[in-house]
N, C-alpha and C. Protein backbone atom coordinates (compact mmCIF):
# COMPACT_ATOMS: atom_id res chain seq x y z
N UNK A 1 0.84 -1.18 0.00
CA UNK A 1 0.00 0.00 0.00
C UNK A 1 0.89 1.25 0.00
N UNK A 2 0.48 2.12 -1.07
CA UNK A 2 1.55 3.71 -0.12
C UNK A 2 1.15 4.32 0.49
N UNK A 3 2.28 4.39 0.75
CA UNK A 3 2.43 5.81 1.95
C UNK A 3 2.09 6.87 1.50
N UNK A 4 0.88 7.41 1.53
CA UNK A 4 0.48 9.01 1.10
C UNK A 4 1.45 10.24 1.34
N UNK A 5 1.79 10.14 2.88
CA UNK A 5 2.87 11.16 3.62
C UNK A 5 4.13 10.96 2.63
N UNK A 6 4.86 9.55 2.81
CA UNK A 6 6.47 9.37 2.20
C UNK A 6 6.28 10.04 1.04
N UNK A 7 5.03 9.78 0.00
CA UNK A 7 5.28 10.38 -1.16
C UNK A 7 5.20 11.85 -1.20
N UNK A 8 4.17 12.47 -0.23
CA UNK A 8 4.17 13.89 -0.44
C UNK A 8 5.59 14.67 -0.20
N UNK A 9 6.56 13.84 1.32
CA UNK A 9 7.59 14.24 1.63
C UNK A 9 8.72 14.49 0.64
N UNK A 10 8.68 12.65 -0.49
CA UNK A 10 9.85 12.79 -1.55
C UNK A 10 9.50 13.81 -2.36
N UNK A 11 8.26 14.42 -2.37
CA UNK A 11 7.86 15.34 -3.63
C UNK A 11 8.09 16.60 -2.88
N UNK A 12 8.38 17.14 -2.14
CA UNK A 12 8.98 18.22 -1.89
C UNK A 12 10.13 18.45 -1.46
N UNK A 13 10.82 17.37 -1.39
CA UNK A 13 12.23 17.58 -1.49
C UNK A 13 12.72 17.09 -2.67
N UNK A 14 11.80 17.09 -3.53
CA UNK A 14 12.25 16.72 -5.05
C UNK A 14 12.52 18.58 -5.54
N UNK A 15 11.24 19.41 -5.10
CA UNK A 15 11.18 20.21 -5.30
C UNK A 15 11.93 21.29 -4.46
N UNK A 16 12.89 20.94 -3.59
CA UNK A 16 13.85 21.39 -2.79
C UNK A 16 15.13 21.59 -3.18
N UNK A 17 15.59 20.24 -3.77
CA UNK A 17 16.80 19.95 -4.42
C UNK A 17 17.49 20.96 -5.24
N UNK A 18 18.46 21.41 -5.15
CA UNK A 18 19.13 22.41 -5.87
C UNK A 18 20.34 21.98 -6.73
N UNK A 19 20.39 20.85 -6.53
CA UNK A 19 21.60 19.95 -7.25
C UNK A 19 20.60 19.52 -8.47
N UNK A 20 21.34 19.84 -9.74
CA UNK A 20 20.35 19.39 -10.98
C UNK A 20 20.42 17.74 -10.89
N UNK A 21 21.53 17.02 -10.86
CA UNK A 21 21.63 15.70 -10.93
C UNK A 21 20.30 15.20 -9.81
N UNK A 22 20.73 15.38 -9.04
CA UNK A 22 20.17 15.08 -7.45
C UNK A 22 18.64 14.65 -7.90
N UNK A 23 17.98 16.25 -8.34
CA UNK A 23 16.47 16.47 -8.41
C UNK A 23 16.19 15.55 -9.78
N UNK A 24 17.00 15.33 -10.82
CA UNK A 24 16.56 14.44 -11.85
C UNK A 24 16.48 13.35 -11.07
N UNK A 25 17.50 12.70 -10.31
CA UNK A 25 17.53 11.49 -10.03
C UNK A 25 16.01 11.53 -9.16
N UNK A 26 15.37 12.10 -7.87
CA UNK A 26 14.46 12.20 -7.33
C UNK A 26 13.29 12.16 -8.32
N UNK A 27 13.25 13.00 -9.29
CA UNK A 27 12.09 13.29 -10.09
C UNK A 27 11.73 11.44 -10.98
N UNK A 28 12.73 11.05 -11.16
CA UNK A 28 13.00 9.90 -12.25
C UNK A 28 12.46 8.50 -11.30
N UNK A 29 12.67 8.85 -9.69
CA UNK A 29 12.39 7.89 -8.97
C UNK A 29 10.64 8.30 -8.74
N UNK A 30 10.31 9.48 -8.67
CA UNK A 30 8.32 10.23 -8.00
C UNK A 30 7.51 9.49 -9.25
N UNK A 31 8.20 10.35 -10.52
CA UNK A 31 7.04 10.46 -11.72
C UNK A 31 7.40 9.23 -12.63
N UNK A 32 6.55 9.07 -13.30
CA UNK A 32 6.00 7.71 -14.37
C UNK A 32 6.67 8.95 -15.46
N UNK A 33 7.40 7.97 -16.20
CA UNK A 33 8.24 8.72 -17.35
C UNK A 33 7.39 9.60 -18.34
N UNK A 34 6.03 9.09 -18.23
CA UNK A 34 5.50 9.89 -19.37
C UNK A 34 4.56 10.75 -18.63
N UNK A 35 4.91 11.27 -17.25
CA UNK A 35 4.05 11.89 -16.29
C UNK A 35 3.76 13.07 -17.29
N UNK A 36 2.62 13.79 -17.02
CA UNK A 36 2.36 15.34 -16.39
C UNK A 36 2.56 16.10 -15.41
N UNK A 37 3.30 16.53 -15.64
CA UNK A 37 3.49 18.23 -14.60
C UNK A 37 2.92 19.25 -15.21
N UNK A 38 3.58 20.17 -13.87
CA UNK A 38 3.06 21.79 -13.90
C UNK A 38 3.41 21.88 -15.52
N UNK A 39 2.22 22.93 -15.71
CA UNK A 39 2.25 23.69 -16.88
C UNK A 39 2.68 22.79 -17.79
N UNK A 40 1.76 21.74 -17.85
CA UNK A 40 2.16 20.65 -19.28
C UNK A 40 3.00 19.80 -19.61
N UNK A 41 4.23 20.03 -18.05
CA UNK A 41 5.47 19.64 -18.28
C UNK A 41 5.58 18.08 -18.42
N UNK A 42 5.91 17.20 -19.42
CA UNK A 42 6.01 15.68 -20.14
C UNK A 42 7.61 15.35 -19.54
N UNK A 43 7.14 14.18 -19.07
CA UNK A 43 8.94 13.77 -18.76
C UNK A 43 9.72 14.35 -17.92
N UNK A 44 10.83 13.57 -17.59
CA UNK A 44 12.42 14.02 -16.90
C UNK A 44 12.40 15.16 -16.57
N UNK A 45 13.33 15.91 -17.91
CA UNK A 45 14.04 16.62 -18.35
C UNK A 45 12.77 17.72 -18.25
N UNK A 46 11.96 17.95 -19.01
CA UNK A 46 11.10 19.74 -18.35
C UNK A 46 10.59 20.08 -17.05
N UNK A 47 10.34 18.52 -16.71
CA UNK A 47 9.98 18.40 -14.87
C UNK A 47 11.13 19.00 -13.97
N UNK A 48 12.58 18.72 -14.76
CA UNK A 48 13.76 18.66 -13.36
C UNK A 48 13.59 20.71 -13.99
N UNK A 49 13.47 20.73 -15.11
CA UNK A 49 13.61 22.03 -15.38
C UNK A 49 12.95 23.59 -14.47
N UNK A 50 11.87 22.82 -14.49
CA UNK A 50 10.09 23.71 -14.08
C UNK A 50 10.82 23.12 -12.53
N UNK A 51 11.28 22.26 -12.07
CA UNK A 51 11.34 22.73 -10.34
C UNK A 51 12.58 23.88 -10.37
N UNK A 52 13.59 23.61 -11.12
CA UNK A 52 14.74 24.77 -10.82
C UNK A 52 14.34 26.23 -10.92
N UNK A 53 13.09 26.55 -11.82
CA UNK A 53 12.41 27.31 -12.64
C UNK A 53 11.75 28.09 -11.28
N UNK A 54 10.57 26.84 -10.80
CA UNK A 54 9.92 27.61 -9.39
C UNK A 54 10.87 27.76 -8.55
N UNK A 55 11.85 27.14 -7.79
CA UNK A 55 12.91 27.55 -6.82
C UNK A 55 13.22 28.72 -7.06
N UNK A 56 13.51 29.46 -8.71
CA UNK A 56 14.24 30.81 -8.08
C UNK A 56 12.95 31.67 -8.32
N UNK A 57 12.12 31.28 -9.21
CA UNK A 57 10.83 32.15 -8.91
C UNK A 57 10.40 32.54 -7.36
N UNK A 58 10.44 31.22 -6.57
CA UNK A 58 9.82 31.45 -5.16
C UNK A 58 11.24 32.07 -3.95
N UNK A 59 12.30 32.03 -4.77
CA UNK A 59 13.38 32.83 -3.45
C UNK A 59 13.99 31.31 -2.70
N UNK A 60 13.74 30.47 -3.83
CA UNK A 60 14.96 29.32 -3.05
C UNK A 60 16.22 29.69 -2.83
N UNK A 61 16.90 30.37 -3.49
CA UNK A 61 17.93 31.46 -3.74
C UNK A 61 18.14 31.73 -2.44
N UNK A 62 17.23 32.77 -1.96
CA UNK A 62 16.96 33.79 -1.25
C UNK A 62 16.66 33.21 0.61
N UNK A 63 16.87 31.83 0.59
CA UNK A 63 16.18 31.14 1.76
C UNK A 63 14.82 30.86 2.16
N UNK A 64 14.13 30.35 1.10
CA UNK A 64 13.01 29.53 1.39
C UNK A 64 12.86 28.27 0.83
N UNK A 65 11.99 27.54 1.68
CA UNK A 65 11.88 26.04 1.47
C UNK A 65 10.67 25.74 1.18
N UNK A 66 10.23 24.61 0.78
CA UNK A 66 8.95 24.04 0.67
C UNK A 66 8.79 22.99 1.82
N UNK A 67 7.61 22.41 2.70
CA UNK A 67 7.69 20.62 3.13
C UNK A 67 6.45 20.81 3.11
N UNK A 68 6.31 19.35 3.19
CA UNK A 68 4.76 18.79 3.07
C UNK A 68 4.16 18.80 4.13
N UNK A 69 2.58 19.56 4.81
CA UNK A 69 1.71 19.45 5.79
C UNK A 69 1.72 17.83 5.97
N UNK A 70 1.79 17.69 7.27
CA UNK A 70 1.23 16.06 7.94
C UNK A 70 0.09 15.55 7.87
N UNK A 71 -0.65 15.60 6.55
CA UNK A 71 -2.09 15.40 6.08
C UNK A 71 -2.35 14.69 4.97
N UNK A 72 -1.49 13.99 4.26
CA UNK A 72 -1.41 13.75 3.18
C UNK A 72 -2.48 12.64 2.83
N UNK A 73 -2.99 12.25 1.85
CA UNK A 73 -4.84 11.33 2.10
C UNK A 73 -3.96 11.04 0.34
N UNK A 74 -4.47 9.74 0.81
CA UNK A 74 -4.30 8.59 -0.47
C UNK A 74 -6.11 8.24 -0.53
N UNK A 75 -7.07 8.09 -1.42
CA UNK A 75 -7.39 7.37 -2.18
C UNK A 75 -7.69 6.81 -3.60
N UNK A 76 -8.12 5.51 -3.88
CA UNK A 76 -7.71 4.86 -4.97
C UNK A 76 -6.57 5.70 -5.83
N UNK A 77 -6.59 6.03 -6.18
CA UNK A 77 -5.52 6.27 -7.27
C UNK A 77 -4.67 8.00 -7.07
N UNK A 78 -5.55 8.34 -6.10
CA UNK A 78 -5.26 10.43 -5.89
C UNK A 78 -4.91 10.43 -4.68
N UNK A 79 -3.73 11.24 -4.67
CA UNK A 79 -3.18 11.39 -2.95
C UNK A 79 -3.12 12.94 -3.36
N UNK A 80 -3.15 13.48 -2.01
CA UNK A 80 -3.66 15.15 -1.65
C UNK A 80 -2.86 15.28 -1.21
N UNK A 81 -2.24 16.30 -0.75
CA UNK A 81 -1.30 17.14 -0.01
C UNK A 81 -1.48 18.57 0.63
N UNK A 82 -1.25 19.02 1.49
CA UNK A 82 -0.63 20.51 1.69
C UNK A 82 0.95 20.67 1.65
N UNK A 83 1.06 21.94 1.15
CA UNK A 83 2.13 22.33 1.14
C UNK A 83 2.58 23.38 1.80
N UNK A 84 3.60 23.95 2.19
CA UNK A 84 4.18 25.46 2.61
C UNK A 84 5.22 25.50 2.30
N UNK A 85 5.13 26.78 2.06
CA UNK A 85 6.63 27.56 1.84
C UNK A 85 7.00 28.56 2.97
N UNK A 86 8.29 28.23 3.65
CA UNK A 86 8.73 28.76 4.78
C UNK A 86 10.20 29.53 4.61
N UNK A 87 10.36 30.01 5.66
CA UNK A 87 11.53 30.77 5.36
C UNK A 87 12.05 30.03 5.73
N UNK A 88 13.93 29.41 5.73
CA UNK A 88 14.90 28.76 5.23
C UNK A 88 15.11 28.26 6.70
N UNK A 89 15.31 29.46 7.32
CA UNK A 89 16.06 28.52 8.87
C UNK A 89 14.75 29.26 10.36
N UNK A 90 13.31 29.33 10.02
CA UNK A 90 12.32 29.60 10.67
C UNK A 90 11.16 28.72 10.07
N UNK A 91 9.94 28.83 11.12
CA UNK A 91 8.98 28.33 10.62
C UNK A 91 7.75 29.03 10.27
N UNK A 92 7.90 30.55 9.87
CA UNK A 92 7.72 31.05 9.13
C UNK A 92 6.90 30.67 8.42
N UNK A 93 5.46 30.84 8.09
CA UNK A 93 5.09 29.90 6.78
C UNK A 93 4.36 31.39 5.84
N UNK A 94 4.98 31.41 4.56
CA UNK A 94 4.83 32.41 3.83
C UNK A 94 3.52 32.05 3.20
N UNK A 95 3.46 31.29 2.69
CA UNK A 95 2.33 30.80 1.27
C UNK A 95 2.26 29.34 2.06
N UNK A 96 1.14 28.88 0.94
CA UNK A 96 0.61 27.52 1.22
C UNK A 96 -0.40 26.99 -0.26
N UNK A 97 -0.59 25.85 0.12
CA UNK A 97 -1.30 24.94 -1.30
C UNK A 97 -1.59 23.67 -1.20
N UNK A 98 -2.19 23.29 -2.51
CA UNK A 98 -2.91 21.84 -2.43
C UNK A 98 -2.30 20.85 -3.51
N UNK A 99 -1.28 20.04 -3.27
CA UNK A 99 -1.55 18.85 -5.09
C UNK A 99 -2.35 17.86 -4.58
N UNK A 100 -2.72 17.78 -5.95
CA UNK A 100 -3.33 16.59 -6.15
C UNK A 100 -2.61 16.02 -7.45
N UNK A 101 -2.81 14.83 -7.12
CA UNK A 101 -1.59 14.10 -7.50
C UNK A 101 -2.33 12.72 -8.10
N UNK A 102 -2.45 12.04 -9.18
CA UNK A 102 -2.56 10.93 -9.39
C UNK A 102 -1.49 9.49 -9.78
N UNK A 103 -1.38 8.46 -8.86
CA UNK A 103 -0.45 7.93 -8.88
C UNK A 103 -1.42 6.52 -10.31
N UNK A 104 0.29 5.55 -10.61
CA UNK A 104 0.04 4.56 -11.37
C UNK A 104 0.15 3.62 -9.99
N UNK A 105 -0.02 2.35 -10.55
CA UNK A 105 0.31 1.14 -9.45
C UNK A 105 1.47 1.07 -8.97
N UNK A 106 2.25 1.45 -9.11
CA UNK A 106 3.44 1.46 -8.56
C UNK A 106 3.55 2.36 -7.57
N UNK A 107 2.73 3.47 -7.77
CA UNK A 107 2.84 4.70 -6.75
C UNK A 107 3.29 5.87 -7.61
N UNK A 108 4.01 5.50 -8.77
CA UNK A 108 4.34 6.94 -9.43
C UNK A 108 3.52 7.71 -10.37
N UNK A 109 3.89 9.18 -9.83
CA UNK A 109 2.89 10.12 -10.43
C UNK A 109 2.75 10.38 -11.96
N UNK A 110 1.88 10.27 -12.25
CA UNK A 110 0.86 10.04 -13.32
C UNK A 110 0.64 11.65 -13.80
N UNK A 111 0.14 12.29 -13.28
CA UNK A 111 -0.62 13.98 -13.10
C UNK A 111 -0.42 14.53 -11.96
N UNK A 112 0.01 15.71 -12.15
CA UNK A 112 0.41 16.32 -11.02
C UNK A 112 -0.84 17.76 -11.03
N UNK A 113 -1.65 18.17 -10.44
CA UNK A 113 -2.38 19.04 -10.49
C UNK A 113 -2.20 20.34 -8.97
N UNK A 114 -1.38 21.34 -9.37
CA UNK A 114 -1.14 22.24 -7.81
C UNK A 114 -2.21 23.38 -8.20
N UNK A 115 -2.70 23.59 -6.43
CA UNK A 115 -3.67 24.42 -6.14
C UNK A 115 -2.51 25.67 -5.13
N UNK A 116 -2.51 26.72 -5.95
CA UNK A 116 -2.27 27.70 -5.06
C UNK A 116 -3.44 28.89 -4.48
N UNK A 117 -3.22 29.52 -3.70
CA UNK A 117 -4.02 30.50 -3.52
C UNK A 117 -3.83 31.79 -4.66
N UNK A 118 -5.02 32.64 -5.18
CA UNK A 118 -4.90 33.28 -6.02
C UNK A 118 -3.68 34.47 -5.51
């Protein structure tokens, strides 16, 4: 069975990762090769792209982090999440959000669908 939490956790420190190798390797282990991501993103390579992309959009740079709320809900095939974004060495929580996420049998993500606040 999965772990709803483990996966929300690897998925934000997928989206943490600042090492390009690192976050491919993470991304290559979350998503089903022919996943969907943000903004359309197909595969590997635009996925590892679009997280380096949001990191400096959101001030990863700058000292902020993402982790996953302790809420994470698996069923059949869709696991939910919260998210936050905090400042780097506080708990701080700047912003916040929702994926929804559809996994294959294996557990890897299929569609990735994020809810931010407007």
């Amino acid at each position: 069975m999965l772990d709803a939490q483990a996966l929300a956790d690897l998925y934000v420190e997928a989206w943490n990762e600042s090492d390009p190798a690192k976050r491919t390797s993470a991304i290559a282990a979350l998503w089903a090769p022919d996943a969907l991501g943000h903004k359309g993103a197909y595969g590997y390579a635009p996925l590892s792209n679009l997280t380096l992309v949001t990191q400096a959009k959101n001030g990863r740079r700058e000292g902020v982090r993402f982790r996953a709320a302790p809420s994470a809900r698996l069923r059949g095939d869709v696991v939910t999440f919260r998210w936050e974004m905090l400042l780097a060495d506080s708990e701080t929580v700047l912003a916040g959000g929702l994926e929804f996420l559809i996994v294959d049998d294996d557990g890897r993500i299929l569609v990735d669908h994020p809810f931010a606040p407007a």
